[in-house]
Structure formats: structure tokens, C-alpha cells
C-alpha atoms as a PDB file:
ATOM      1  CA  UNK A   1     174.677  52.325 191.785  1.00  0.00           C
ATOM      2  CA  UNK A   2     178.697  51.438 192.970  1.00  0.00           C
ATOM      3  CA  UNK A   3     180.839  54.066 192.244  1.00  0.00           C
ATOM      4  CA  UNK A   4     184.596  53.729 191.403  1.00  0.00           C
ATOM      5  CA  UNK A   5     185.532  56.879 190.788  1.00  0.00           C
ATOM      6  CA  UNK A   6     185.103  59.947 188.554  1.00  0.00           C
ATOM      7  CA  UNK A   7     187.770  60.932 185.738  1.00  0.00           C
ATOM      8  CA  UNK A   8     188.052  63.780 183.685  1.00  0.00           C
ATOM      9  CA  UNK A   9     189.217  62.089 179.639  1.00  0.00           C
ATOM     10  CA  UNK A  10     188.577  63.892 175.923  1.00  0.00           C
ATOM     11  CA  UNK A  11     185.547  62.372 175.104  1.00  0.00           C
ATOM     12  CA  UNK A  12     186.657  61.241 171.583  1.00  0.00           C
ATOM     13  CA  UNK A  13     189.303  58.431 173.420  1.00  0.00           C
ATOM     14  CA  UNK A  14     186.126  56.947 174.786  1.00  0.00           C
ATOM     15  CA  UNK A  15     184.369  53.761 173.313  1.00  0.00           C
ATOM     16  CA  UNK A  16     181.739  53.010 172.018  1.00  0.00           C
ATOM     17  CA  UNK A  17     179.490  50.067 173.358  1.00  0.00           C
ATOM     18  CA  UNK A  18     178.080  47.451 170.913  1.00  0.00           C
ATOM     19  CA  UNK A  19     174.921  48.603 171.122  1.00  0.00           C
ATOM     20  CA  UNK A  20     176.215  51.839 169.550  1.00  0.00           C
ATOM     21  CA  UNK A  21     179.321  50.677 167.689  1.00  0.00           C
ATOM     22  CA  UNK A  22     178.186  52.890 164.930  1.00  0.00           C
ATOM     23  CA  UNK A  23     178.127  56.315 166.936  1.00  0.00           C
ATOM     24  CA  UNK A  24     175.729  58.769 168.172  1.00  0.00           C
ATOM     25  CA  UNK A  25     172.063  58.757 166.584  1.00  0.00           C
ATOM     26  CA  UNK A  26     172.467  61.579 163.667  1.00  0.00           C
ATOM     27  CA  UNK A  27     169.064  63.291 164.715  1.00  0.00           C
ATOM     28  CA  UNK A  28     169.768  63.173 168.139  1.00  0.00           C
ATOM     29  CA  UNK A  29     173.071  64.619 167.608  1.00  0.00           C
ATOM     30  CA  UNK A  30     171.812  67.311 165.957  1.00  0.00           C
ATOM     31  CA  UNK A  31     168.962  68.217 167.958  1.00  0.00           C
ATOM     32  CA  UNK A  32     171.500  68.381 170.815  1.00  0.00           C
ATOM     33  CA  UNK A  33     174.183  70.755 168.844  1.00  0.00           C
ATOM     34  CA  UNK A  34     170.439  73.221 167.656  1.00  0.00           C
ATOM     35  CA  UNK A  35     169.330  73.324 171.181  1.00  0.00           C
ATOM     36  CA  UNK A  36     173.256  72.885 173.324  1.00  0.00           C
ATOM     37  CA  UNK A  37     175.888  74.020 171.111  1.00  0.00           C
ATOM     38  CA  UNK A  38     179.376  73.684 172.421  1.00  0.00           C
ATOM     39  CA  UNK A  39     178.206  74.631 175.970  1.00  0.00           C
ATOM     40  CA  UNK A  40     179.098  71.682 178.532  1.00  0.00           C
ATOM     41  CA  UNK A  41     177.231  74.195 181.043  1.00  0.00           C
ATOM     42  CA  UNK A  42     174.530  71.687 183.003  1.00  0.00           C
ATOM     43  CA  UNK A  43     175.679  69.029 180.984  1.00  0.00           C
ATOM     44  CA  UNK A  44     175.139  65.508 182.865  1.00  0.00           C
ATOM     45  CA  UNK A  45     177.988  63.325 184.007  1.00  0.00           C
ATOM     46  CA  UNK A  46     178.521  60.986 181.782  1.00  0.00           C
ATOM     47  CA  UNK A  47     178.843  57.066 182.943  1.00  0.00           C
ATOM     48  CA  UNK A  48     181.280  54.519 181.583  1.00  0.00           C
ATOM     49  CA  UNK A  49     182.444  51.215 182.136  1.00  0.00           C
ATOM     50  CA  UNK A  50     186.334  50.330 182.911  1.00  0.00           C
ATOM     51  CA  UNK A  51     187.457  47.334 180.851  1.00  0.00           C
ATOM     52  CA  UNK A  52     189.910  44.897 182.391  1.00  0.00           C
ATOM     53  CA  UNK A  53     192.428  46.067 179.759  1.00  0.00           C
ATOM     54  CA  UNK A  54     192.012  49.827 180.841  1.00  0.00           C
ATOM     55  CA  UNK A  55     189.494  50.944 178.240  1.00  0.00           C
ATOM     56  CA  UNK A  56     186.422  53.328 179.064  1.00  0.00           C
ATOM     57  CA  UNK A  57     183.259  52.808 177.789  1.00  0.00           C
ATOM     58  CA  UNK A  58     180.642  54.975 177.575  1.00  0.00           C
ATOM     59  CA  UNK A  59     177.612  53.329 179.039  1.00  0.00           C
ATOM     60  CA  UNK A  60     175.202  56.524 178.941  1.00  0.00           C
ATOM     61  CA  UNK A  61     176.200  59.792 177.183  1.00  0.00           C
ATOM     62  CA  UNK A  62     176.837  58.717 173.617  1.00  0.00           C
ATOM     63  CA  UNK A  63     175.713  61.658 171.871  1.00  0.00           C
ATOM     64  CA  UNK A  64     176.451  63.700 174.495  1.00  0.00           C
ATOM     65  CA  UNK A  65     180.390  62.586 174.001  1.00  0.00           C
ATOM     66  CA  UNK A  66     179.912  63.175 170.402  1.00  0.00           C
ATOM     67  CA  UNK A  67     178.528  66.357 170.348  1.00  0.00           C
ATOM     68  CA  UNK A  68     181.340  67.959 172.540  1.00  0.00           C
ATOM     69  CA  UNK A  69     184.251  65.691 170.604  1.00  0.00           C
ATOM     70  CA  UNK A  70     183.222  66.959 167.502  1.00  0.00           C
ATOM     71  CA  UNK A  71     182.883  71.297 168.567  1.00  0.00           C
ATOM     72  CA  UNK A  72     185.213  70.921 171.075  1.00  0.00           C
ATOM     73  CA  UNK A  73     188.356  69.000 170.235  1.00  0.00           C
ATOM     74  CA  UNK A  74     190.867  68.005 173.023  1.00  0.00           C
ATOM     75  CA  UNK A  75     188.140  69.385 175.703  1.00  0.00           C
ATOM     76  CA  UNK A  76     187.810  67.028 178.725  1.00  0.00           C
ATOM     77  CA  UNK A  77     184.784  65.827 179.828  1.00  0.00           C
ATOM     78  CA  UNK A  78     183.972  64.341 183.422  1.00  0.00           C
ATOM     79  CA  UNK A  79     182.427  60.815 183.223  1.00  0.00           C
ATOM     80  CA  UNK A  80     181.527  58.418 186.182  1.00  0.00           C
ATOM     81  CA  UNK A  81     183.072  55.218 186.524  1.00  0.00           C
ATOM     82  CA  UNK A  82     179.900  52.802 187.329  1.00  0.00           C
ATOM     83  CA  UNK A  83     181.135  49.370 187.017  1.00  0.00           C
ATOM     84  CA  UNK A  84     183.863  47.308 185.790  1.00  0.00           C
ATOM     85  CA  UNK A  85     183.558  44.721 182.971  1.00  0.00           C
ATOM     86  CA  UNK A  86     185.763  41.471 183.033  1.00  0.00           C
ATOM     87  CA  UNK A  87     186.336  41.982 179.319  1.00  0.00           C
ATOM     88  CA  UNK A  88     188.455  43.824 177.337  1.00  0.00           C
ATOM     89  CA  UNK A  89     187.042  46.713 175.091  1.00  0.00           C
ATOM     90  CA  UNK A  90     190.193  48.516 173.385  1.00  0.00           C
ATOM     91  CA  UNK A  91     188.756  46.781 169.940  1.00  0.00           C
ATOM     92  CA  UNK A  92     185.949  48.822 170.116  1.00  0.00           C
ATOM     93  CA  UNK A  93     185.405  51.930 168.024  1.00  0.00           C
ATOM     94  CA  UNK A  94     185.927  55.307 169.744  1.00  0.00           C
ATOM     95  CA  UNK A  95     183.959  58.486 169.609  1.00  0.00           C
ATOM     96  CA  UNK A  96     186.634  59.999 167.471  1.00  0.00           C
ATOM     97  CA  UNK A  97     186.672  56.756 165.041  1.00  0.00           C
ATOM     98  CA  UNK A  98     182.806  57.632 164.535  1.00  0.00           C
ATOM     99  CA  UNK A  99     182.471  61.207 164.491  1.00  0.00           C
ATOM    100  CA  UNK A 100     180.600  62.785 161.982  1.00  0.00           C
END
């Protein structure tokens, strides 16, 4: 996996991919608040995607993003760039457009 760099962003300025232009999975969300809470303790890295106009995208960590935009407002989260896409993504939804 190329790396380009790790960056520290509140999770509800992230987008969504197409796949999930709708938001996190409600189930999994919740299973996620009943067993994490707020805690961000152990919490994977998420991964995103840089678009050519600047956007990130959040290629794994959906509900992760959503769980800690919606009990945490404003708290940054650290997510890995992986790749860059030759597209740009700023018309995508955001975690915040979707939350719950």
C-alpha cells in the first residue's frame, strides 16, 4: 500500500464514497456507539483518498467517522492518505451532510 501522508481533519468534513453516499450502515453504527462510545482509544487509522480538487474521501472507516462526528463534534481524527484519485469529489456528500 503507497502512502502519501497522514492528516489529522474533523471527521464530519470528510466524504463519503459512492458506494456509501448515503452514510454509515445504521446497525453498524450503533453496534459501534453500544460497544465504543465516544472513545477514539485503539481506534484504527482511518484511510482516504485525496481528490485532484483537494477533497478527502474516506475509503475505509465510514462508520467509524460517523460514530465519532456525531458524539464528538469538532474532534479530529487521524486518517491515512492511501492513494490519489484523478477526479474530483467535493460533490460528494460529507459525514456531517449524512449524520444521523
Amino acid at each position: 500500500m503507497t502512502r502519501f501522508g497522514t492528516i489529522w481533519i474533523d471527521p464530519s468534513l470528510l466524504h463519503l464514497p459512492p458506494s456509501r453516499d448515503q452514510g454509515a450502515d445504521p446497525g453498524k453504527l450503533q453496534r459501534q456507539i453500544s460497544r465504543h462510545g465516544n472513545s477514539t482509544k485503539g481506534m484504527p487509522t482511518l484511510l482516504g483518498l485525496r481528490a485532484v480538487d483537494g477533497a478527502i474521501v474516506v475509503y475505509d472507516g465510514v462508520t467509524r467517522a460517523t460514530r465519532i462526528a456525531k458524539l464528538l463534534p469538532g474532534q479530529k481524527v487521524e486518517i491515512e492518505i492511501i492513494d490519489v484519485l484523478a477526479t474530483p469529489a467535493a460533490w460528494l456528500p460529507t459525514v456531517g451532510d449524512k449524520l444521523p
